[in-house]
Protein backbone atom coordinates (compact mmCIF):
# COMPACT_ATOMS: atom_id res chain seq x y z
CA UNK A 1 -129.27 -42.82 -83.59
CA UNK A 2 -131.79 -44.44 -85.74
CA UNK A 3 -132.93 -42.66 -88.85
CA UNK A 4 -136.46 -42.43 -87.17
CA UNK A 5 -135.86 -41.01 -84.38
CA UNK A 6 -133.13 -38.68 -86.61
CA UNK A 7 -136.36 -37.61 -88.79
CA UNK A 8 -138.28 -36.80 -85.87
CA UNK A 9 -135.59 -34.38 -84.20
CA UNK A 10 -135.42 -32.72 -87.39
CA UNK A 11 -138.77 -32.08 -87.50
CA UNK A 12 -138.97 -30.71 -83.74
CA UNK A 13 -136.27 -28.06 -85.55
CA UNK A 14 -138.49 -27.06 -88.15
CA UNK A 15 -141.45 -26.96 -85.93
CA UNK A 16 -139.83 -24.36 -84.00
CA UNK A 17 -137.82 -22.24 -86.54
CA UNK A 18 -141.47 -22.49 -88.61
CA UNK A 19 -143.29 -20.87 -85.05
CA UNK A 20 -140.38 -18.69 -84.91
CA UNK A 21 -140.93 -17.35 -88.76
CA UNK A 22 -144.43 -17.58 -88.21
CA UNK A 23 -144.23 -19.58 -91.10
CA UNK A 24 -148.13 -21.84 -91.68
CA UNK A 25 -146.74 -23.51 -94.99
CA UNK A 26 -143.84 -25.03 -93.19
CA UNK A 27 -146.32 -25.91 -90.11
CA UNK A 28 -148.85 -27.30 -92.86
CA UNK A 29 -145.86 -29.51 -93.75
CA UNK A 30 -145.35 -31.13 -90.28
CA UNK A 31 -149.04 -32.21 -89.14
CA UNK A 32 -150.36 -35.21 -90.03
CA UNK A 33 -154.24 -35.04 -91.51
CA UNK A 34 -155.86 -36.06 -88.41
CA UNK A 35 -153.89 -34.18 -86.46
CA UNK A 36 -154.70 -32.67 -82.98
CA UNK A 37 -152.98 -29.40 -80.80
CA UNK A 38 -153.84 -28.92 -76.94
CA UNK A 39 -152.63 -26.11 -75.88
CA UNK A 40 -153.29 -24.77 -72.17
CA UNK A 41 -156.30 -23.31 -71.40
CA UNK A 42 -157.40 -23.46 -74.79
CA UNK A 43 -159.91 -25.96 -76.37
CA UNK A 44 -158.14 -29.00 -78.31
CA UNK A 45 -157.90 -28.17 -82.35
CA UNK A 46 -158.41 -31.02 -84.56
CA UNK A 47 -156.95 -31.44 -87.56
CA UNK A 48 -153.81 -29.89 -89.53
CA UNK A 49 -156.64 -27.63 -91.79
CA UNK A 50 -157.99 -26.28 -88.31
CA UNK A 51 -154.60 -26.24 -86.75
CA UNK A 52 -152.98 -24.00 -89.80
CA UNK A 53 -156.18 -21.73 -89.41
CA UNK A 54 -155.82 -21.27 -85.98
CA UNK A 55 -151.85 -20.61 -86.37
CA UNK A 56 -152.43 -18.66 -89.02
CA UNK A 57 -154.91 -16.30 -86.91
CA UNK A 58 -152.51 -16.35 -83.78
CA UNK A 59 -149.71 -15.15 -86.03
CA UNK A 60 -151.62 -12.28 -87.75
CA UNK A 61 -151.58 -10.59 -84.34
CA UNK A 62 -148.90 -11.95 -82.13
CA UNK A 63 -144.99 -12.82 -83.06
CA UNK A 64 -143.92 -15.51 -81.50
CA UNK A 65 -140.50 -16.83 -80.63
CA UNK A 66 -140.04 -19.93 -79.02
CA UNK A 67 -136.48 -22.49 -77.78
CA UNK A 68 -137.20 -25.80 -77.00
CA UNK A 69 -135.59 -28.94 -75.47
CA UNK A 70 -135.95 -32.57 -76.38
CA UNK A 71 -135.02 -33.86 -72.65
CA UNK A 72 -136.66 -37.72 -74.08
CA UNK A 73 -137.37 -39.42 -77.23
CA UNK A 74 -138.71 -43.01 -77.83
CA UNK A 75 -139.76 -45.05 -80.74
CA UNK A 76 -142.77 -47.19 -80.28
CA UNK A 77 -144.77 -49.29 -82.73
CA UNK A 78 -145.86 -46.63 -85.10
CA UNK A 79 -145.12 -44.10 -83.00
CA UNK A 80 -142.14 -41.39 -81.98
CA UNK A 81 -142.99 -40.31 -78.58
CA UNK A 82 -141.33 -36.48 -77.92
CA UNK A 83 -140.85 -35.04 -74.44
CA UNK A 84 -139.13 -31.56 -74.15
CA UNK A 85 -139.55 -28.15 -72.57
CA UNK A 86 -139.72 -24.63 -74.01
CA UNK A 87 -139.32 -21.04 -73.22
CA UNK A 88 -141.87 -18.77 -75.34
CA UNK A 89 -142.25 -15.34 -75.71
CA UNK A 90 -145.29 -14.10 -77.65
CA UNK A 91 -145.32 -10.23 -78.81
CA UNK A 92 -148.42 -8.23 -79.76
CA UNK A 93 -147.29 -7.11 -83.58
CA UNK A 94 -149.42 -3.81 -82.82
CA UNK A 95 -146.67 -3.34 -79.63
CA UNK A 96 -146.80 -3.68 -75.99
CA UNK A 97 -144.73 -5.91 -74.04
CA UNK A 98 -144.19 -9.71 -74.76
CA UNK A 99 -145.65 -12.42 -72.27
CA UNK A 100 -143.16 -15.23 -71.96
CA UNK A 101 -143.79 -18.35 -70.18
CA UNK A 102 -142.00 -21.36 -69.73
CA UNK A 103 -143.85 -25.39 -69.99
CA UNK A 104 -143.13 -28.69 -71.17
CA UNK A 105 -144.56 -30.46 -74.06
CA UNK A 106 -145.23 -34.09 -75.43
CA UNK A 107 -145.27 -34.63 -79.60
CA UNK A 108 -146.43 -37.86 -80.56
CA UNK A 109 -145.35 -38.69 -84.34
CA UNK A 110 -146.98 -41.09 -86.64
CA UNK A 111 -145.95 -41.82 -90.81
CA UNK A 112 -148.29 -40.84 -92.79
CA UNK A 113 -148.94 -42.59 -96.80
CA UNK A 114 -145.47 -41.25 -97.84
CA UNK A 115 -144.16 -42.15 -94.81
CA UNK A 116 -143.12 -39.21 -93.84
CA UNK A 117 -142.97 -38.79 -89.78
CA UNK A 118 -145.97 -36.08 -88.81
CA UNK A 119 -147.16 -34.74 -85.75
CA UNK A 120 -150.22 -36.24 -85.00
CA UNK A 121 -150.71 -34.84 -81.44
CA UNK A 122 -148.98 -31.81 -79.72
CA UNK A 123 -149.94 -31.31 -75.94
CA UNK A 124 -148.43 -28.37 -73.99
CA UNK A 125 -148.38 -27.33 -70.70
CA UNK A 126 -147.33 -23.89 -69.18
CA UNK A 127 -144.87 -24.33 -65.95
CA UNK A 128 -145.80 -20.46 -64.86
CA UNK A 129 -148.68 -18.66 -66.30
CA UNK A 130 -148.12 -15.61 -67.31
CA UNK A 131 -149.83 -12.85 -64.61
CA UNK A 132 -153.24 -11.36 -65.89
């Protein structure tokens, strides 16, 4: 395995231990500046400030725990295309009972001036909404 694509499955580890911890400094860590999050039914957030905000909000209320998948990884010029799927649970902190879904995801990763591999854009899908 090539120590790209090595750096990039480390970083899909991190990026799901740091959901699970609800942990923004560790999610600061992985976006790149210009980043950009789609998530389903939810406008697109650009930008790792705007991205940490919004996780930052999400997690004030909600506890989320979340297993992904890699099922396909590529390296491209530039670029470390991710492909995986997920099971997610998200708990209201104040109680209740936990939504979980299951979806599929693509990261794309790009280096940034330390090269350093960063998410640069997360787009996630939900396989079976949750009921409403």
């Amino acid at each position: 395995m090539s120590d790209d694509r090595a750096a990039v499955l480390e970083s899909e580890d991190r990026y799901a231990a740091a959901i699970n911890a609800s942990d923004v400094d560790e999610i600061d860590d992985l976006f790149a500046d210009d980043a950009m999050l789609m998530l389903p039914d939810r406008p697109a957030v650009s930008g790792r400030e705007a991205i940490v905000a919004h996780q930052r909000e999400f997690f004030r209320s909600i506890k989320a725990s979340i297993k992904s998948v890699v099922a396909e990884i590529e390296t491209l010029e530039g670029i470390v295309y991710v492909r995986g799927a997920f099971n997610y649970a998200m708990a209201p902190k104040m109680g209740g009972e936990a939504i979980t879904m299951r979806g599929k995801y693509i990261n794309l990763y790009k280096r940034d001036e330390m090269k350093q591999w960063r998410i640069w854009r997360s787009i996630n899908n939900i396989d079976h909404p949750h009921d409403d």
